[in-house]
N, C-alpha and C. Protein backbone atom coordinates (compact mmCIF):
# COMPACT_ATOMS: atom_id res chain seq x y z
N UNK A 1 101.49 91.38 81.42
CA UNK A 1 100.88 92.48 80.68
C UNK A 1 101.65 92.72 79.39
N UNK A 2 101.05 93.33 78.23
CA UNK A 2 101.45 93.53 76.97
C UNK A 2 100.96 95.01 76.67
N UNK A 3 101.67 95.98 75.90
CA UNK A 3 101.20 97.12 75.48
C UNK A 3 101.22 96.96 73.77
N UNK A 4 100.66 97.68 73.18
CA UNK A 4 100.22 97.72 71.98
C UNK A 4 100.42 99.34 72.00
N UNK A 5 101.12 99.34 70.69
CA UNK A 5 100.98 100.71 70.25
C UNK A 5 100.03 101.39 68.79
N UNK A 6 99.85 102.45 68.65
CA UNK A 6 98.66 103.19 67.97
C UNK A 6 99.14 104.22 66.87
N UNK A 7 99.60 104.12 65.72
CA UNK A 7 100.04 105.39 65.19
C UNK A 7 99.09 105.99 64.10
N UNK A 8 98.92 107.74 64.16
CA UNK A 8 98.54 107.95 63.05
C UNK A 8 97.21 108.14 63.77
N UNK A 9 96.62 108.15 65.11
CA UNK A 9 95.53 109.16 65.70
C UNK A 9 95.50 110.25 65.47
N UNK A 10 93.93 110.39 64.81
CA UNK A 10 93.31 111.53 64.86
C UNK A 10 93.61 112.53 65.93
N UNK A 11 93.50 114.14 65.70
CA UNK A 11 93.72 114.82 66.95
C UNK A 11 91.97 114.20 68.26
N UNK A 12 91.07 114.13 67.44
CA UNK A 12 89.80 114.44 68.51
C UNK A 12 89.82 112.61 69.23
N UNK A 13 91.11 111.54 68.77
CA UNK A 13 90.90 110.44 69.80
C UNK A 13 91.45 111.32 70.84
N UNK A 14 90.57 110.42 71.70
CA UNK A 14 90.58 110.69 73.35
C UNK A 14 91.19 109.12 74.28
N UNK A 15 91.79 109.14 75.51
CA UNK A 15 91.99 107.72 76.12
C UNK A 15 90.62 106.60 76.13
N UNK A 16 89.39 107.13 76.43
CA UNK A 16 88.08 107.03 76.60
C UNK A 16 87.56 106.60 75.17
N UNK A 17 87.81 107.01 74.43
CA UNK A 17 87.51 106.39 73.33
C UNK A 17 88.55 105.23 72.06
N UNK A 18 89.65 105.61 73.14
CA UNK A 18 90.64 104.67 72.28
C UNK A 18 90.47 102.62 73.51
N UNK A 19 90.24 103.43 74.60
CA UNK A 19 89.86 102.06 75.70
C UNK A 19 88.38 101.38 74.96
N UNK A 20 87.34 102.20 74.89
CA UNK A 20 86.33 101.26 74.14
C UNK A 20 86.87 100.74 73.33
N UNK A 21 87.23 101.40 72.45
CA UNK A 21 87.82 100.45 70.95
C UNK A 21 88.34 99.24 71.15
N UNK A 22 89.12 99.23 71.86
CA UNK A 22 90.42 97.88 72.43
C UNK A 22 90.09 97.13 73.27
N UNK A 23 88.70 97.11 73.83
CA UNK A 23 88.56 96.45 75.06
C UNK A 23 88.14 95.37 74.36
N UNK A 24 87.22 95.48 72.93
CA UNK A 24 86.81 94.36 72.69
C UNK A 24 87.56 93.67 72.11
N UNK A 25 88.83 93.06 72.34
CA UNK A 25 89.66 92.54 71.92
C UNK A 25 90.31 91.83 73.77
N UNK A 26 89.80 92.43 74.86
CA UNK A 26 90.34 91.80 76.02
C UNK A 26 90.55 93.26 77.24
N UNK A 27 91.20 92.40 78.24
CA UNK A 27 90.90 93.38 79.60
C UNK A 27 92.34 94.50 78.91
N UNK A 28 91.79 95.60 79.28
CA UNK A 28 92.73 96.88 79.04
C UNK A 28 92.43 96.77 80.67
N UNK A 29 93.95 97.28 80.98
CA UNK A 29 94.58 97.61 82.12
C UNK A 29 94.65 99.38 81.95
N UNK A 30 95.07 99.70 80.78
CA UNK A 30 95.61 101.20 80.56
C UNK A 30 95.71 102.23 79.21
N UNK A 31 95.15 102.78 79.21
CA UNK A 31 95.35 103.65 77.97
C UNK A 31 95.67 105.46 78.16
N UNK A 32 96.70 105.54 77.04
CA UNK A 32 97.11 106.79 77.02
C UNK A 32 97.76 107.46 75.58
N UNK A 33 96.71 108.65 75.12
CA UNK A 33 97.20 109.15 74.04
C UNK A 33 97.79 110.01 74.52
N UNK A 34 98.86 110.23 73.91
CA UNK A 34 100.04 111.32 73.97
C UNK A 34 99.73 112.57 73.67
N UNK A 35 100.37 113.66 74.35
CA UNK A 35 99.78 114.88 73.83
C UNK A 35 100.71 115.79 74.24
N UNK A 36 100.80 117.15 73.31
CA UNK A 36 101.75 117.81 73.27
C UNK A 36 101.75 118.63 74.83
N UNK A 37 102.86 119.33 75.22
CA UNK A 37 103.03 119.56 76.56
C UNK A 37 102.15 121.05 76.42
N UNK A 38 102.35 121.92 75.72
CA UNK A 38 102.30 123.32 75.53
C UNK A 38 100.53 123.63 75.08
N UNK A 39 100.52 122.64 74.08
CA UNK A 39 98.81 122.54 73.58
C UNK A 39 97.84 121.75 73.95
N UNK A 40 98.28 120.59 74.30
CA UNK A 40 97.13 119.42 75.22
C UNK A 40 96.66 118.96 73.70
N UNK A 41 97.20 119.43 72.69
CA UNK A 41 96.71 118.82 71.46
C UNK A 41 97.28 117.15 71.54
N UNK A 42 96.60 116.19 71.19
CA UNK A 42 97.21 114.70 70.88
C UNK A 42 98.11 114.92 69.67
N UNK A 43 99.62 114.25 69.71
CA UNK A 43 100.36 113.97 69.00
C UNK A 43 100.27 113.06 68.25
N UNK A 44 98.98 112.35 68.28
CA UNK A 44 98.84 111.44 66.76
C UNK A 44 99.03 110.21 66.99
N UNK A 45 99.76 109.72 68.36
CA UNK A 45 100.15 107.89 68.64
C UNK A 45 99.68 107.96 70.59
N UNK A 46 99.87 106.79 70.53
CA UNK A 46 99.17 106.20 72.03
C UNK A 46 99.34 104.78 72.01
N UNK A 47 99.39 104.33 73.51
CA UNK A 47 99.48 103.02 73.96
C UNK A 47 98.58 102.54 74.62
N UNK A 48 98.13 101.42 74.13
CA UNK A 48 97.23 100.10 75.03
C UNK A 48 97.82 99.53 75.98
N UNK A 49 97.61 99.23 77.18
CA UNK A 49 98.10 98.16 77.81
C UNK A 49 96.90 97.02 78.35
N UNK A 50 96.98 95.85 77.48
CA UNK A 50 96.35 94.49 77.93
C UNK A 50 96.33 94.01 78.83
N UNK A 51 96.20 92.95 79.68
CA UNK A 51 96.46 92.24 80.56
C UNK A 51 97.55 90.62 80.12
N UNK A 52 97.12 90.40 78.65
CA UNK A 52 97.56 89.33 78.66
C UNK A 52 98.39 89.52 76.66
N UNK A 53 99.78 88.90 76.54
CA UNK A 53 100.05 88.66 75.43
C UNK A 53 99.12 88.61 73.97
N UNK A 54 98.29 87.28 74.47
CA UNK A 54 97.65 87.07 73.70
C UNK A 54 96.44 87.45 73.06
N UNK A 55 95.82 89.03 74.19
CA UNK A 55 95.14 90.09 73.80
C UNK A 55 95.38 91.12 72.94
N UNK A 56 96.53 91.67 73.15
CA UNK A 56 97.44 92.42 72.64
C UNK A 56 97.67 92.26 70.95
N UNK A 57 97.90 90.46 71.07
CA UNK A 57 98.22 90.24 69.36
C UNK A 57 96.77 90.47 68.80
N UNK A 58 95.85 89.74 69.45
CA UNK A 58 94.94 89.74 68.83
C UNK A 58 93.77 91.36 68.19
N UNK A 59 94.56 91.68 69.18
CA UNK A 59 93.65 93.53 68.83
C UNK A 59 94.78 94.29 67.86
N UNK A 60 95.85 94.10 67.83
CA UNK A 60 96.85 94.32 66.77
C UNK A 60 96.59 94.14 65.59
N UNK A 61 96.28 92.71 65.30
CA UNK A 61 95.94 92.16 64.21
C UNK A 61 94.93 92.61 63.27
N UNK A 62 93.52 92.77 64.86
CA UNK A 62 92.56 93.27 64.27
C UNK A 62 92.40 94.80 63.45
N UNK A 63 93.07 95.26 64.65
CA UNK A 63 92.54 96.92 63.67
C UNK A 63 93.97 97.47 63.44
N UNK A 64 94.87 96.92 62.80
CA UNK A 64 96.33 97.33 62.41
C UNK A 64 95.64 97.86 60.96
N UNK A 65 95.58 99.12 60.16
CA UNK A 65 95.46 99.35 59.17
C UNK A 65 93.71 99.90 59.03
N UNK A 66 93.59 99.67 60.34
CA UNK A 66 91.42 100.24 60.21
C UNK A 66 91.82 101.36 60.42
N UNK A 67 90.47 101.66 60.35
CA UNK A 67 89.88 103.42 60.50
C UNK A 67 89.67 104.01 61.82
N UNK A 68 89.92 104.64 62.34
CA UNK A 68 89.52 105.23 63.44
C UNK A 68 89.48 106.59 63.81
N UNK A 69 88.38 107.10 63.75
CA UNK A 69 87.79 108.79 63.80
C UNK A 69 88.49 109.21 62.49
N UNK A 70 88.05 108.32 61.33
CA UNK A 70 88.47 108.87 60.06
C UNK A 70 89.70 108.96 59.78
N UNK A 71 90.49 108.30 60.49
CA UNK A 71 92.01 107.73 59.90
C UNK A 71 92.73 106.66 60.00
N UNK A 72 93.45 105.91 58.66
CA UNK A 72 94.05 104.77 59.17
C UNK A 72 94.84 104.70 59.88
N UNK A 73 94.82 103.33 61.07
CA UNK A 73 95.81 103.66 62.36
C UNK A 73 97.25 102.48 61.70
N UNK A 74 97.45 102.49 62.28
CA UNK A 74 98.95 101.47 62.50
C UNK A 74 99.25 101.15 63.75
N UNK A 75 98.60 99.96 63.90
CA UNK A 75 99.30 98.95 65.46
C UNK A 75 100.08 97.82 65.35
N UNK A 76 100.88 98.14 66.19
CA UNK A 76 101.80 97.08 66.96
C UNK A 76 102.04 96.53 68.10
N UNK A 77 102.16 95.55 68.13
CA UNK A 77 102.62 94.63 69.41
C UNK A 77 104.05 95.33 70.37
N UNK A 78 104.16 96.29 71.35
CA UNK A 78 105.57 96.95 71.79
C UNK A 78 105.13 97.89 72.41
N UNK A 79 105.81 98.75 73.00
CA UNK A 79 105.87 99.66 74.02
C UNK A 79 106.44 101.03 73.09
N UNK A 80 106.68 100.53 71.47
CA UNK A 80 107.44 101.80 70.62
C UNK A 80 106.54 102.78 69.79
N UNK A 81 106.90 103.37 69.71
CA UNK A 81 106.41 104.68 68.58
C UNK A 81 105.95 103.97 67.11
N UNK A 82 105.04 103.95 66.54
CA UNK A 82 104.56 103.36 65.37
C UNK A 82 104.72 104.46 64.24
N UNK A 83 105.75 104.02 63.42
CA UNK A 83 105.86 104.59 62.02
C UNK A 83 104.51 105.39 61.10
């Protein structure tokens, strides 16, 4: 398995809508946007988890710098916090 990370989500992404996005790139095992403890508001980043390496790069690649719910994201290949 490989995780991919997400920075720079909109507050209204949801897990549900960040898993469509990524699936077409390969089997998602897992998704989770982060969210503040106190507000349930999303903190803006989240992780993919693939099944395979070579899913991972490839959905990275793809939407590293696209749009999503009206903002550009920033993905990476890692388990880290995206700048």
């Amino acid at each position: 398995m490989s995780k991919v990370s997400v920075g720079n989500l909109s507050w209204n992404t949801n897990n549900v809508s960040l898993r469509e996005l990524f699936s077409t790139y390969g089997e998602v095992v897992d998704t989770i946007v982060m969210r503040d403890v106190e507000t349930g508001r999303s903190r803006g980043f989240g992780f993919i988890t693939f099944s395979s390496e070579g899913e991972a790069a490839a959905a990275a690649k793809a939407l590293d710098r696209s749009e999503v719910d009206g903002r550009r994201v920033k993905v990476i290949v890692g388990d880290s916090r995206p700048l």
